[in-house]
Protein backbone atom coordinates (compact mmCIF):
# COMPACT_ATOMS: atom_id res chain seq x y z
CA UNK A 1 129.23 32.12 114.81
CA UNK A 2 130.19 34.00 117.70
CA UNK A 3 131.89 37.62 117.24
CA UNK A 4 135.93 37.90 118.58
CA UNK A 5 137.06 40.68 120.93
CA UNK A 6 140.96 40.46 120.32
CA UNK A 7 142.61 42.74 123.13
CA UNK A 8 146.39 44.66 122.97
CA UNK A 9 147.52 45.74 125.63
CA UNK A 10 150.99 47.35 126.70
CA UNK A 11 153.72 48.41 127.30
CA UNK A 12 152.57 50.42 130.65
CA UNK A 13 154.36 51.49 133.49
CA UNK A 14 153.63 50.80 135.66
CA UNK A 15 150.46 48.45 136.64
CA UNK A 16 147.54 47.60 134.26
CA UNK A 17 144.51 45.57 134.16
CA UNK A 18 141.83 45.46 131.14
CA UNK A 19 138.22 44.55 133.12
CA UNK A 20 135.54 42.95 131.13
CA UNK A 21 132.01 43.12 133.06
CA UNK A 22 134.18 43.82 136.40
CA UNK A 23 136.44 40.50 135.46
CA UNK A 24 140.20 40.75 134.76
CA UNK A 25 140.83 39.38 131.70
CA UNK A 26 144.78 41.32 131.40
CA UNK A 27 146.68 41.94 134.68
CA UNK A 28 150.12 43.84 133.39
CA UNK A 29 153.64 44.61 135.65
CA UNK A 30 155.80 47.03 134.02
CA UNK A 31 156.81 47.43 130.87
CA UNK A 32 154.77 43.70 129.61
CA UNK A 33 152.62 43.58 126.88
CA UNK A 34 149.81 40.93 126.46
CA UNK A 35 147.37 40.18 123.95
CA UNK A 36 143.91 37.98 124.13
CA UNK A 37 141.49 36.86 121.76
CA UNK A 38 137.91 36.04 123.30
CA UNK A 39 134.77 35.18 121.78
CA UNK A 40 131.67 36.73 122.72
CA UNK A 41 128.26 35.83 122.43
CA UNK A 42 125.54 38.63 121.30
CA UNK A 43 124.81 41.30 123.94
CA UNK A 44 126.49 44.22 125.84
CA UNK A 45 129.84 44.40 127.06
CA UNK A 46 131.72 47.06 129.33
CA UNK A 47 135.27 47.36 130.05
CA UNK A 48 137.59 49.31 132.15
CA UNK A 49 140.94 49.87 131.41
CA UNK A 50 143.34 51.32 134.33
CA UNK A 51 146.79 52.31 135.25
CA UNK A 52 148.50 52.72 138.61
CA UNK A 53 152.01 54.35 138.56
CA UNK A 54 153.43 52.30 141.96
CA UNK A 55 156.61 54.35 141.91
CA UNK A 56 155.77 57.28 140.87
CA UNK A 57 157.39 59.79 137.98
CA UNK A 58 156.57 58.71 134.83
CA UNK A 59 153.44 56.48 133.55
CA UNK A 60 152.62 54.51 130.06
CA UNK A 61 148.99 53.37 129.21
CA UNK A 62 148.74 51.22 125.94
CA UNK A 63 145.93 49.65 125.02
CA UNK A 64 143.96 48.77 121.76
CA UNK A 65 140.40 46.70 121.28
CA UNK A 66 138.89 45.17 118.50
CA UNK A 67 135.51 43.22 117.85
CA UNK A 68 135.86 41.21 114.47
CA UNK A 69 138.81 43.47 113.29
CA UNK A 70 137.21 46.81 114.20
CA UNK A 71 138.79 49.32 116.27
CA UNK A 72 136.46 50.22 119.36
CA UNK A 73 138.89 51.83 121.96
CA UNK A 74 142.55 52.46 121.53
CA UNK A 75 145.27 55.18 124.39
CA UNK A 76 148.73 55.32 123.78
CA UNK A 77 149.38 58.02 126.66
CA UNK A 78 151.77 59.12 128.99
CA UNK A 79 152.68 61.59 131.41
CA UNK A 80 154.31 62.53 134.58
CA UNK A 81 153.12 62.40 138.37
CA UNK A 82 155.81 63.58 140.28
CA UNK A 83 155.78 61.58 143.92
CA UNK A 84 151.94 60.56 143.25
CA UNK A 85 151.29 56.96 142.94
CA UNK A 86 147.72 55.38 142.66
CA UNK A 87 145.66 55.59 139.31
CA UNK A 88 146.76 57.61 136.51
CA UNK A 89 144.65 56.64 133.73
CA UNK A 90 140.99 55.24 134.66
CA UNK A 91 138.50 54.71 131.74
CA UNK A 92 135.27 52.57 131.41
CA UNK A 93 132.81 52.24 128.51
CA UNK A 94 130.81 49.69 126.47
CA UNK A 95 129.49 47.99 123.32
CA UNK A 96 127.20 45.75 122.18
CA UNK A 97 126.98 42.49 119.84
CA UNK A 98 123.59 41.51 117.96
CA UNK A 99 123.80 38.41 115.57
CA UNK A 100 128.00 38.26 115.87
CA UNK A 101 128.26 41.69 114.81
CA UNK A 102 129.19 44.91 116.57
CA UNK A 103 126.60 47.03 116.17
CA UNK A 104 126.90 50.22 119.39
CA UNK A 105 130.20 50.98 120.69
C-alpha cells in the first residue's frame, strides 16, 4: 500500500507553483486554488514551493501538505513589495517514506 501526499494549495497572488523532485505538480494564476492527491512509493521526497508577485504591491502564499493525513509543511503569508516583482516567497525542503509511512520530514 503506497503512502498519499494530498497537496492544498491557494489562494496566492499572484503566481505559484508546488515542485516535487524539480517537477511541477501545481502551477497557480491569481487568486486559484488547487488541490492534488498523489501516491508515493517509499523513499525521499523534496519540494519547493514559490511565489512571484507579477504586478507588484501586495502578495498571498497558501499552501498546506499532508502524507497519509499528517501535516508536513503548511504558509498562509502575505505581505507587501511595493514596485518589486519576481519571487516573494521561495522555500524548499524534504521528507521521506519507509514501508508507506512518513517517517523524517
Amino acid at each position: 500500500m503506497p503512502a498519499y501526499l494530498r497537496a492544498e494549495v491557494g489562494p496566492c497572488d499572484d503566481d505559484a507553483y508546488l515542485f516535487m523532485d524539480g517537477a511541477p505538480i501545481i502551477s497557480l494564476r491569481f487568486n486559484q486554488s488547487r488541490t492534488v492527491q498523489r501516491e508515493l512509493e517509499d523513499g525521499s521526497y523534496d519540494y519547493r514551493f514559490m511565489v512571484i508577485n507579477s504586478g507588484g504591491w501586495a502578495w498571498a502564499a497558501k499552501v498546506r501538505l499532508l502524507v497519509n493525513g499528517q501535516e508536513i509543511y503548511s504558509v498562509d503569508r502575505n505581505g507587501g513589495s511595493g514596485l518589486y516583482t519576481g519571487p516573494v516567497y521561495d522555500e524548499s525542503r524534504q521528507f521521506t517514506i519507509r514501508d508507506s509511512k512518513l517517517v523524517e520530514f
